[in-house]
Structures are given as C-alpha cells and as structure tokens.
N, C-alpha and C. Protein backbone atom coordinates (compact mmCIF):
# COMPACT_ATOMS: atom_id res chain seq x y z
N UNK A 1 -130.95 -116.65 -172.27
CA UNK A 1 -132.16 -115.89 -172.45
C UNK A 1 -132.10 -114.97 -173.65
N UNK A 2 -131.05 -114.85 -174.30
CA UNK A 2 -130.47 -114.07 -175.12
C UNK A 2 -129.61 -114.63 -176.47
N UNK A 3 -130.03 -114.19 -177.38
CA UNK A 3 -128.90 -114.95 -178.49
C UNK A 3 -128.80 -113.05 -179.27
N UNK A 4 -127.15 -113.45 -179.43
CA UNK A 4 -126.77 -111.75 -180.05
C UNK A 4 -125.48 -112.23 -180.61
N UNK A 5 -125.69 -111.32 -181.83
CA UNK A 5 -125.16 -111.05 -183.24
C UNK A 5 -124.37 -109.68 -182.88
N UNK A 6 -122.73 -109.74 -182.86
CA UNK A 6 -122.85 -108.60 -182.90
C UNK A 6 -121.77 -108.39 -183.74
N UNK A 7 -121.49 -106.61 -184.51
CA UNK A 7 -120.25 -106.50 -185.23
C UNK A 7 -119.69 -105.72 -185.12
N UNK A 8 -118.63 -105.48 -184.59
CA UNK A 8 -117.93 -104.38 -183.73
C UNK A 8 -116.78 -103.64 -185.41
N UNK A 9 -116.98 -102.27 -185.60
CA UNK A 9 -116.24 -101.66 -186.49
C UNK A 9 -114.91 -101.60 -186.01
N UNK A 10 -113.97 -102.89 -186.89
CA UNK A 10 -112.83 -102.32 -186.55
C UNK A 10 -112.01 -101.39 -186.85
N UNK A 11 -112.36 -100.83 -187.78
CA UNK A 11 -111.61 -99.67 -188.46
C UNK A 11 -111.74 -98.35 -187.43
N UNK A 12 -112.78 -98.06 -186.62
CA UNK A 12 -112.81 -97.44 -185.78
C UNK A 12 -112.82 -97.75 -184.38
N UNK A 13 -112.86 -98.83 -183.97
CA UNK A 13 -112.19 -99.16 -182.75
C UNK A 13 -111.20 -100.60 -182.98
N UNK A 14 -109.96 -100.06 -183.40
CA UNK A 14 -108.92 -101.05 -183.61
C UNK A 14 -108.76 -102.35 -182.29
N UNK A 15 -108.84 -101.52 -180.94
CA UNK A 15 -108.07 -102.46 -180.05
C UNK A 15 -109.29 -103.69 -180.04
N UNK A 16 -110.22 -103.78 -180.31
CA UNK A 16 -111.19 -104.55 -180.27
C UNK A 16 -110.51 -106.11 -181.12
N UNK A 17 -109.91 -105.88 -181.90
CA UNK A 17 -109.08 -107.16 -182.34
C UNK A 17 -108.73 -108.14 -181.56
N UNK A 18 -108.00 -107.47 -180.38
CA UNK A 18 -106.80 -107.96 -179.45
C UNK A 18 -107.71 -108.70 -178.48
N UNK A 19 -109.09 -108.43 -177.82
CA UNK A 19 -109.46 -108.29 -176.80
C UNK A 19 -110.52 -109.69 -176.52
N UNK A 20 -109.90 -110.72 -175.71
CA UNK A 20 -110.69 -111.99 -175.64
C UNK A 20 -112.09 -111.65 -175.15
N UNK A 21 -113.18 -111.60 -175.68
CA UNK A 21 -113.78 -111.64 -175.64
C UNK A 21 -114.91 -113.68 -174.86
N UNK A 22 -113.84 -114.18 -174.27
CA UNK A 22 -114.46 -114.67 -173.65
C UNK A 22 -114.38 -114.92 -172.53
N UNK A 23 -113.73 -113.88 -172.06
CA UNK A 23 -113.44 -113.62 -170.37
C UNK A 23 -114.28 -111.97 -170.57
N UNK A 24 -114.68 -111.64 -170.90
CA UNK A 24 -115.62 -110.22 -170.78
C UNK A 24 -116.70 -109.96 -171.85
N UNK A 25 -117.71 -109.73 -171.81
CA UNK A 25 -118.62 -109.28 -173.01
C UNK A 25 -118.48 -108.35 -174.13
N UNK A 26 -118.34 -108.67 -174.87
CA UNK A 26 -118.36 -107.43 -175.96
C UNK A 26 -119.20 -105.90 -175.61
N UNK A 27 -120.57 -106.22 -175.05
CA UNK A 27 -121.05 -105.37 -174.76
C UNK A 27 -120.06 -104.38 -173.48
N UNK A 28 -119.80 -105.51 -172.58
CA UNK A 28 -119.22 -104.84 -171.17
C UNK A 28 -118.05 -104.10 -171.73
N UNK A 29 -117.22 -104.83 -172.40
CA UNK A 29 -115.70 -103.92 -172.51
C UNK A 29 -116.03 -102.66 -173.25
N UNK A 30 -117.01 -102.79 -174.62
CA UNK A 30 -117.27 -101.05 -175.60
C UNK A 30 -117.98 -100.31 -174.66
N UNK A 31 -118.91 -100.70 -173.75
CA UNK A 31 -119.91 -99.59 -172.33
C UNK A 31 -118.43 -98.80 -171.52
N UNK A 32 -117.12 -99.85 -171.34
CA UNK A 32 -116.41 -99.29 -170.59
C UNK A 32 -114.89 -98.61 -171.19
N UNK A 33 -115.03 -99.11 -172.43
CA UNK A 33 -113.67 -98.58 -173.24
C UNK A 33 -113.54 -97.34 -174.00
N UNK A 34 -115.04 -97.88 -174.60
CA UNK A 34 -115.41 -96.92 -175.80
C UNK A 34 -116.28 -95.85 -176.06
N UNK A 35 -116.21 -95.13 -175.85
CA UNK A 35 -117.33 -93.62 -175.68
C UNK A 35 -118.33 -93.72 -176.91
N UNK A 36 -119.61 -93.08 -176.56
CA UNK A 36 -120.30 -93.31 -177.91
C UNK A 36 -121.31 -92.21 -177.94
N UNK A 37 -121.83 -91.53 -178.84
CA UNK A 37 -122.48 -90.13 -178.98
C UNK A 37 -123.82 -90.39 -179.54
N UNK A 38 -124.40 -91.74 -180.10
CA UNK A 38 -125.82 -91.58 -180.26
C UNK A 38 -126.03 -93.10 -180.67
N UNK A 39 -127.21 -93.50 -181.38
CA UNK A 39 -126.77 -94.48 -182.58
C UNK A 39 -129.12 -94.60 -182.33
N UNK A 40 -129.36 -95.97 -182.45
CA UNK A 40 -130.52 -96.05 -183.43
C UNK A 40 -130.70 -97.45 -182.50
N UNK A 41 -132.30 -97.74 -182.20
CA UNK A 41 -132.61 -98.57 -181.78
C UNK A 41 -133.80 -99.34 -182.41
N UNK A 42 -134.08 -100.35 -182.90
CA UNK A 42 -135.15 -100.92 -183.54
C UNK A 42 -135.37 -101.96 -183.12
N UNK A 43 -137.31 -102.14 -182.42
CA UNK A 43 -137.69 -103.39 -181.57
C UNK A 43 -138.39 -103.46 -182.41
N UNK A 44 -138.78 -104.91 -182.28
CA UNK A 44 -139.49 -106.02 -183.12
C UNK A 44 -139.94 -107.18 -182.19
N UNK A 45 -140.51 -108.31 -183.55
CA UNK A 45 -141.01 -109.08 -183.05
C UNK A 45 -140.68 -110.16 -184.24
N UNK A 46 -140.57 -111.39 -183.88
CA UNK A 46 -140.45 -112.78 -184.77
C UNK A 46 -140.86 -113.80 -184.42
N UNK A 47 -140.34 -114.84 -185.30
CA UNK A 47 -140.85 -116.09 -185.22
C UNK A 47 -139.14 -116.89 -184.99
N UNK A 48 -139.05 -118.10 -184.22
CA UNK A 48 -137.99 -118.50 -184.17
C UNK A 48 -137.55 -119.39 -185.46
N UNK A 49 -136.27 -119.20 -185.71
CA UNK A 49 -136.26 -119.94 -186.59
C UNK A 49 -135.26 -121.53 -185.86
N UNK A 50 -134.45 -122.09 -186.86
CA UNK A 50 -134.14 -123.62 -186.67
C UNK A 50 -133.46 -123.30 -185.45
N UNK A 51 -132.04 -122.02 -185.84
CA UNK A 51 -130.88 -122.00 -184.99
C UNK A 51 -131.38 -121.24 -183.90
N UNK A 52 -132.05 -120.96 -183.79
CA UNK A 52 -132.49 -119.48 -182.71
C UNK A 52 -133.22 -120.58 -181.27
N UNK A 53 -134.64 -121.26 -182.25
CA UNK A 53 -135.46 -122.33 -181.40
C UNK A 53 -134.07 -123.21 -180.30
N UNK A 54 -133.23 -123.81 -181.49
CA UNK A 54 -132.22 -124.70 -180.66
C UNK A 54 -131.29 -123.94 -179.35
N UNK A 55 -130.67 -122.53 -179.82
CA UNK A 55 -130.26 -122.02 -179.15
C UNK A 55 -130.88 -121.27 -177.62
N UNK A 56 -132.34 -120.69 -178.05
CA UNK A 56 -132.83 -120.81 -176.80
C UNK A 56 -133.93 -121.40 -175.93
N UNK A 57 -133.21 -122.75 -176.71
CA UNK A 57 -134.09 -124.17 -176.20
C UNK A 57 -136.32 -123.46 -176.11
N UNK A 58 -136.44 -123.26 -177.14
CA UNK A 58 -137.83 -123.30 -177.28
C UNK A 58 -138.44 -123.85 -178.53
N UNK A 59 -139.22 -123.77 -179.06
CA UNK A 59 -140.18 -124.65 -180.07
C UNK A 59 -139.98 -123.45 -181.10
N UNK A 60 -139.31 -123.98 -182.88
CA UNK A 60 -139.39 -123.53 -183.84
C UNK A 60 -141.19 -122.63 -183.99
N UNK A 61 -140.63 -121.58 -184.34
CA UNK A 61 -141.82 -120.36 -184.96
C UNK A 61 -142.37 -119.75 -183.54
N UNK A 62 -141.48 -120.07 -182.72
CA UNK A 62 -142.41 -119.37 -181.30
C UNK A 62 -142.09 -117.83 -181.30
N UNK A 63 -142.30 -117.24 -180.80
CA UNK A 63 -142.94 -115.86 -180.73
C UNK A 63 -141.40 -115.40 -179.79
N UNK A 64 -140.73 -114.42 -180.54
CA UNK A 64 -139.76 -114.21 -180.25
C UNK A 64 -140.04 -112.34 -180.38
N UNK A 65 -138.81 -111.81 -179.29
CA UNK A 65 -138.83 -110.41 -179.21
C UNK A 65 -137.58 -110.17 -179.69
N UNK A 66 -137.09 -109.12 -180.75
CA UNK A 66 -135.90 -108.81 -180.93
C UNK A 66 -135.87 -107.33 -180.95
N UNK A 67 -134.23 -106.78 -180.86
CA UNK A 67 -133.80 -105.87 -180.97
C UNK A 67 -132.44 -105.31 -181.93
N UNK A 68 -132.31 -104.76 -182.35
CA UNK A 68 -131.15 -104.26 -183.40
C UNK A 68 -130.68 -102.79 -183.05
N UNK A 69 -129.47 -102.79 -182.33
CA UNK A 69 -128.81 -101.22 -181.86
C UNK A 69 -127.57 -101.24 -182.88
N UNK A 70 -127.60 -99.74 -183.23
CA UNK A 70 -126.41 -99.04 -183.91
C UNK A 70 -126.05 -97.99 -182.71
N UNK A 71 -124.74 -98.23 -182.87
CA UNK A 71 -123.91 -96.89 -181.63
C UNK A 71 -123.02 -96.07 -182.95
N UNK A 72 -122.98 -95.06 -182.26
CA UNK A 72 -121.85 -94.12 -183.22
C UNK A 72 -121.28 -93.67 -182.74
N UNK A 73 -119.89 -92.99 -182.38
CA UNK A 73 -119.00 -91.67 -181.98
C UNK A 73 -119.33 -90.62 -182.22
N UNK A 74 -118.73 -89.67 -181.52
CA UNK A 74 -119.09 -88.19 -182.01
C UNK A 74 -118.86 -88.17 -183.71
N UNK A 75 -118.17 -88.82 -184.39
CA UNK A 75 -117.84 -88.37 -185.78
C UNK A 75 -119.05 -88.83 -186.49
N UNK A 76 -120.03 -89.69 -185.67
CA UNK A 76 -121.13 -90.32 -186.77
C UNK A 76 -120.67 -91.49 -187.29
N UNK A 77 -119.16 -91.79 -186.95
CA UNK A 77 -118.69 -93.50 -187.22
C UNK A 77 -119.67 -94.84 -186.38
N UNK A 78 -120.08 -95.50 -187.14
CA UNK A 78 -120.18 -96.92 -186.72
C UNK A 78 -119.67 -97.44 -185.77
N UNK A 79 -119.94 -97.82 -184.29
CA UNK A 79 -119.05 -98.22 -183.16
C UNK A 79 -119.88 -99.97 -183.77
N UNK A 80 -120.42 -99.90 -183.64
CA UNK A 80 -120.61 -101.18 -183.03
C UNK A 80 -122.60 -101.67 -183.72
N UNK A 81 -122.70 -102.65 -184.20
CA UNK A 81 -124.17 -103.27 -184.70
C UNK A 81 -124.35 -104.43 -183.85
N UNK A 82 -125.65 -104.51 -183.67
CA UNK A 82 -126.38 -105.49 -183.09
C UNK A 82 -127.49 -106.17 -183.15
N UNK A 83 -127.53 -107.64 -183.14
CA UNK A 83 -128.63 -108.28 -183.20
C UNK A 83 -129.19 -109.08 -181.79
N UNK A 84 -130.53 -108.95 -181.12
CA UNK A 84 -130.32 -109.52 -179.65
C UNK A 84 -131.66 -109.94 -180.18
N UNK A 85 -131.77 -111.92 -180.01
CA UNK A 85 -133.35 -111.72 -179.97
C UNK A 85 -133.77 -113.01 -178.96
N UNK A 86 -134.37 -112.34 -178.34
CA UNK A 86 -135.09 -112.78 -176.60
C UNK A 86 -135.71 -114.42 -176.42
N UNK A 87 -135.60 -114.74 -175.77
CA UNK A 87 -136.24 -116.06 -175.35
C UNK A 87 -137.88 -115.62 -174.96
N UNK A 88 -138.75 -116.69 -175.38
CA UNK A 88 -139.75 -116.57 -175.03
C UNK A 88 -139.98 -116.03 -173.83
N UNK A 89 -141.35 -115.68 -173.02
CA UNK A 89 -141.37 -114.97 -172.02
C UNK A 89 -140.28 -113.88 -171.22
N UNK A 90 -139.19 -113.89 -171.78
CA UNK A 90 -138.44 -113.08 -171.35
C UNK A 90 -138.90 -111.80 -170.85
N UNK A 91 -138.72 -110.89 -170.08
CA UNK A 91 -139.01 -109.49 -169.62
C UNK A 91 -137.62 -108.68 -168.98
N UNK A 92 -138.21 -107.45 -169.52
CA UNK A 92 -137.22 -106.43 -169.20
C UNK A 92 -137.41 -105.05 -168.62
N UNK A 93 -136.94 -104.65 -167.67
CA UNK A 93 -137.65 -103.10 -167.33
C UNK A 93 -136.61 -102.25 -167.26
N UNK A 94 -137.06 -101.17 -167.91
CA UNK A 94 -136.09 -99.98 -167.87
C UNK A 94 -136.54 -99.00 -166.98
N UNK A 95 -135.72 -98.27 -166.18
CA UNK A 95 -136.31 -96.76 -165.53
C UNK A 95 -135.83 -95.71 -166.04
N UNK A 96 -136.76 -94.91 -166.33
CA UNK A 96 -136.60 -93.61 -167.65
C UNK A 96 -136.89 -92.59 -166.59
C-alpha cells in the first residue's frame, strides 16, 4: 500500500549500518533506537509514474498521495529523510 524511499544519516546514527533491515523496518528500529527532537513534514499529491504504477500494482498517471518527512536530533542533525507515496484509495487517520 506503500512504496518508501528512505535515507537514514549515517554519520549521525552510525549503528544503522549494522542493522538488517529485513527482519525489522527502518522506520520501527529509528521510532525505537533513536530519539528525535523535531524535523518537517510535506504532503502532496502525484501522478504515478512507470516504477511506482508497477510497484503498487495500479495504472500509470493514477492519482497518487505522497509524503516526505525530515527528523532531526536535538543538535538539528539530519536523522533520517523520507519518501512514502500511497496506493490509490489508500486512507489514513490520525488522532490529534
């Protein structure tokens, strides 16, 4: 339902090298390893392209929702960038 891009700073979180990432999520292990003090969220909207359509099995140029998060540390370092962009109809609810 999901296709994500992500790029984890290794210069500021070293152990991230080591860490198989295909027995746990990238997301799950930095939520539980790595502390984080702010960062930047930007929603959007697109069109699918070749690899995106194939990947979440829908029809090239369909109407896609994306998102792009920056996390930081207290120092204002770069934890971690992200690209997440949604399968058609997808939905999500947050409680604020």
């Amino acid at each position: 339902f999901v296709l994500e891009n992500r790029w984890i700073n290794l210069a500021v979180v070293p152990a991230a090298e080591s860490v198989d990432f295909t027995m746990r999520s990238p997301n799950e292990w930095l939520v539980e390893t790595v502390p984080f003090h702010g960062g930047d969220l930007v929603l959007g909207a697109g069109n699918a392209n070749a690899q995106e359509a194939e990947a979440l099995t829908c029809e090239k140029q369909a109407a896609l929702f994306n998102a792009e998060r920056t996390t930081r540390n207290i120092k204002g370092k770069t934890i971690t960038f992200v690209q997440l962009v949604y399968a058609p109809g997808y939905r999500m609810a947050i409680d604020l």
